[in-house]
Protein backbone atom coordinates (compact mmCIF):
# COMPACT_ATOMS: atom_id res chain seq x y z
CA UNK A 1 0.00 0.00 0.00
CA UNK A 2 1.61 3.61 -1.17
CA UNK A 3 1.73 5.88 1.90
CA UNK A 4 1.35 9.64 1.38
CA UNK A 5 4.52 11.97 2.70
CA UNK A 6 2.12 13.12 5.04
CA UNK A 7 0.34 9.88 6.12
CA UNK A 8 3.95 8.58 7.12
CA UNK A 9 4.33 11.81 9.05
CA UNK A 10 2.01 10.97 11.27
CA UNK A 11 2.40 7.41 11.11
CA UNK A 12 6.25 8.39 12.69
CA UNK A 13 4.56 10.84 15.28
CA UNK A 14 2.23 8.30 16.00
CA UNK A 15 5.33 5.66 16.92
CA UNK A 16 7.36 8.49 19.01
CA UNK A 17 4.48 9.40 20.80
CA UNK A 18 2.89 6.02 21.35
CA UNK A 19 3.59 4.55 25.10
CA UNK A 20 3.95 1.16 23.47
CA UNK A 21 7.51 0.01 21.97
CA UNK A 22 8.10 0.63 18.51
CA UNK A 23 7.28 -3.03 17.73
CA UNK A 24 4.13 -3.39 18.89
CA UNK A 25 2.98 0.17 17.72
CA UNK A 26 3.99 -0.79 14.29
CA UNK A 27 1.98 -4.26 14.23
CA UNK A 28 -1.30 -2.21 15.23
CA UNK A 29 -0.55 0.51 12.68
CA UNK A 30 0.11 -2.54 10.43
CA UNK A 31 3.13 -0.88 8.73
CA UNK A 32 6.34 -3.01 8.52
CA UNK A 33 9.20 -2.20 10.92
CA UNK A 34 11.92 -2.14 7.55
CA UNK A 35 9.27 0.36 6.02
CA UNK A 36 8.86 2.49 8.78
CA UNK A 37 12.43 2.65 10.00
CA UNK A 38 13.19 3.56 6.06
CA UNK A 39 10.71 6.71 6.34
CA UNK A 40 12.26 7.41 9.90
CA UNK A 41 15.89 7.94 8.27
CA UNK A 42 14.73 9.83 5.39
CA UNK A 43 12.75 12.03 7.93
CA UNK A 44 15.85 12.71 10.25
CA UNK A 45 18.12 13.04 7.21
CA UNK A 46 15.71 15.38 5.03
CA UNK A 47 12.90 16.23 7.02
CA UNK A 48 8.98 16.48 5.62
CA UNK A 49 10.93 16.37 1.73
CA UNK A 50 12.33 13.16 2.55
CA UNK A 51 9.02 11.50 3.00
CA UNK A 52 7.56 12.12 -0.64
CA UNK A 53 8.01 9.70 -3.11
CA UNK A 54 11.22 8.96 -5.15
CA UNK A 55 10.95 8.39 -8.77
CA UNK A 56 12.41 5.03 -9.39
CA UNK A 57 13.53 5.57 -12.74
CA UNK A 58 17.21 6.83 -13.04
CA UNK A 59 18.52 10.20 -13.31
CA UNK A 60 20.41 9.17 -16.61
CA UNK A 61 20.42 5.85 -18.59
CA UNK A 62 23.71 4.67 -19.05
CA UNK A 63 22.93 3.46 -23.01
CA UNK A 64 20.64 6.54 -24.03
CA UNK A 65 22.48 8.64 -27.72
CA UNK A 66 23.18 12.36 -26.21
CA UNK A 67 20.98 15.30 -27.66
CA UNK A 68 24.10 16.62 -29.43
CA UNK A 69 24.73 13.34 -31.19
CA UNK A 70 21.49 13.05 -32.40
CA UNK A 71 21.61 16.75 -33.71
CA UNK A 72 24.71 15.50 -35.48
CA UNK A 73 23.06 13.04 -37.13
CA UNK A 74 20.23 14.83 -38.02
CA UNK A 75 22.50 17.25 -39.76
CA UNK A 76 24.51 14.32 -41.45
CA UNK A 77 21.66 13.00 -42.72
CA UNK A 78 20.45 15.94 -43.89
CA UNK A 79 24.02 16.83 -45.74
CA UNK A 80 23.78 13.06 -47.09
CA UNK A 81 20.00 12.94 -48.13
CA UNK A 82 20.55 9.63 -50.86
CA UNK A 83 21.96 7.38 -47.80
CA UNK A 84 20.04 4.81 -46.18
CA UNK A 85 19.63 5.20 -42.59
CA UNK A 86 22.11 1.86 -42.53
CA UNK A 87 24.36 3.90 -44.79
CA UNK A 88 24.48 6.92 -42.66
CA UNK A 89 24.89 5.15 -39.71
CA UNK A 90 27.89 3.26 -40.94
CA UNK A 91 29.17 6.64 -42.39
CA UNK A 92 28.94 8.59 -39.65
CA UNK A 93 30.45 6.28 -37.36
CA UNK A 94 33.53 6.25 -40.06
CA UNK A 95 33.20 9.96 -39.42
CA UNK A 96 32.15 11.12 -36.48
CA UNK A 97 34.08 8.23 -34.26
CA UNK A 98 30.63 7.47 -32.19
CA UNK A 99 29.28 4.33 -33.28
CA UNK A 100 25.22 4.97 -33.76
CA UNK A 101 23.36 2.30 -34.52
CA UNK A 102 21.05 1.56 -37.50
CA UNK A 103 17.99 1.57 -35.93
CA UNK A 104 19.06 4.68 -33.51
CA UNK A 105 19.65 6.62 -36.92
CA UNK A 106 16.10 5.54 -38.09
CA UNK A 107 14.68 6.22 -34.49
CA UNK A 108 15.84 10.03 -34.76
CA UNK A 109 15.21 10.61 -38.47
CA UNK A 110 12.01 9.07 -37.93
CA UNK A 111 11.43 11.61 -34.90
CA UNK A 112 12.46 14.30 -37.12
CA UNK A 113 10.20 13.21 -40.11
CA UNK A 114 13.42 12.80 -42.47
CA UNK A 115 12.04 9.00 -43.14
CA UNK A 116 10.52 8.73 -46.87
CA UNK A 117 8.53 5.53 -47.10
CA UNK A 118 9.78 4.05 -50.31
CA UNK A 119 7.36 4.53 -53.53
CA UNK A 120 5.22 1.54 -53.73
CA UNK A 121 4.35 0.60 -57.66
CA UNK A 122 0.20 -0.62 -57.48
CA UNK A 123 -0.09 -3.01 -59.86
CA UNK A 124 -3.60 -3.31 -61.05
CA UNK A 125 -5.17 -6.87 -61.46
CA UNK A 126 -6.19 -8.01 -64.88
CA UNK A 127 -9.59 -8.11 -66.07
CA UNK A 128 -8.72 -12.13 -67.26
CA UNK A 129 -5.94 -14.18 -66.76
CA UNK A 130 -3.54 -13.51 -69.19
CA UNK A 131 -2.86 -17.43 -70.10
CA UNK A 132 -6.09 -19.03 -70.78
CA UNK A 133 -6.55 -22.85 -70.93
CA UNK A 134 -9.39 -24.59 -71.93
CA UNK A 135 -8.85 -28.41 -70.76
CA UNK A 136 -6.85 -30.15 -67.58
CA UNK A 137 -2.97 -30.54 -67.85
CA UNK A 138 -2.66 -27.21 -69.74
CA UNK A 139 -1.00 -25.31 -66.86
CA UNK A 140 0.77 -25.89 -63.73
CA UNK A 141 1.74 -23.98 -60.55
CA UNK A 142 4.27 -25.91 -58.47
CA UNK A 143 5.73 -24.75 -55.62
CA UNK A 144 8.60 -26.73 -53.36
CA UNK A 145 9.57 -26.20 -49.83
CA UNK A 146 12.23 -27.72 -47.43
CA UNK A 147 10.49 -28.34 -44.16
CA UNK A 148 11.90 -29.55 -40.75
CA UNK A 149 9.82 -31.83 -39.00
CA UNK A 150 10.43 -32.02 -35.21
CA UNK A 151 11.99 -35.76 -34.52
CA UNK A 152 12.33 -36.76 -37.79
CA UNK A 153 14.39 -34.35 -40.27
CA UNK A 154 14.52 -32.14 -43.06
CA UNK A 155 11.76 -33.06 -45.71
CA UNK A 156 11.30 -31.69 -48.98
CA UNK A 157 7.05 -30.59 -49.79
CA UNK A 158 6.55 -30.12 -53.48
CA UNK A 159 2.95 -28.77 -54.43
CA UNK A 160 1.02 -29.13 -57.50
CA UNK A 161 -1.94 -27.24 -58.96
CA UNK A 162 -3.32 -27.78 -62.00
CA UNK A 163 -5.05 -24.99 -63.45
């Protein structure tokens, strides 16, 4: 159960104040004694402040590309526009001496709307197939495929259709 800072104020004033020891204050309160002597050495260290909540999420993540480098690459890749993101990342760690991954160069250009999804060519389906037959055994679609089957090996699955 989360506390509020000023719940486990009064939860410690409670305890100092209580006639009964610590222990037995604590099991009617029904607050651990690890819990409450944690608040109790924030409190004497940092007062109300160090009651409140931390954030448990670090300060600074020891993997995480600094803003600069990411401007840099957003400036490379701007410089560079025919390169692939896989390009400019191999480039500009030849370059710049920082190795950047590829997907950390698509991450920021993506973020900076420098990705161009490639132009896709629709092809339009024909009104009637463009090989007509007229009787069986006039065409074929075959198809072959190497499968692995679990406890017995590598098999070979040929398909086919006739037409």
């Amino acid at each position: 159960m989360r506390y509020a800072a000023s719940e486990k104020l009064e939860n410690i004033r409670l305890v100092e104040e209580s006639h009964l020891s610590a222990r037995r204050a604590l099991a009617k309160l029904g607050i651990p004694r690890t819990t409450f002597y944690r608040w109790y050495d924030r409190y004497l260290q940092r007062g109300e402040a160090g009651l409140q909540d931390q954030s448990p999420k670090p300060k600074h993540v020891w993997n995480r590309v600094p803003d600069e480098v990411k401007r840099k690459v957003v400036s490379f890749a701007l410089q560079e526009t025919e390169l692939s993101p896989r390009e400019l990342a191999v480039t500009f760690t030849d370059q710049e001496r920082y190795f950047v991954s590829e997907s950390t160069v698509y991450r920021v250009l993506k973020a900076h709307d420098l990705i161009i999804s490639p132009a896709f060519i629709v092809l339009k389906a024909a009104e009637e197939f463009q090989h007509k037959t007229t009787a069986i055994n006039q065409l074929w679609q075959t198809d072959f495929t190497y499968l692995k089957v679990i406890g017995w090996g590598w098999f070979y699955l040929s398909t086919i259709l006739d037409d």
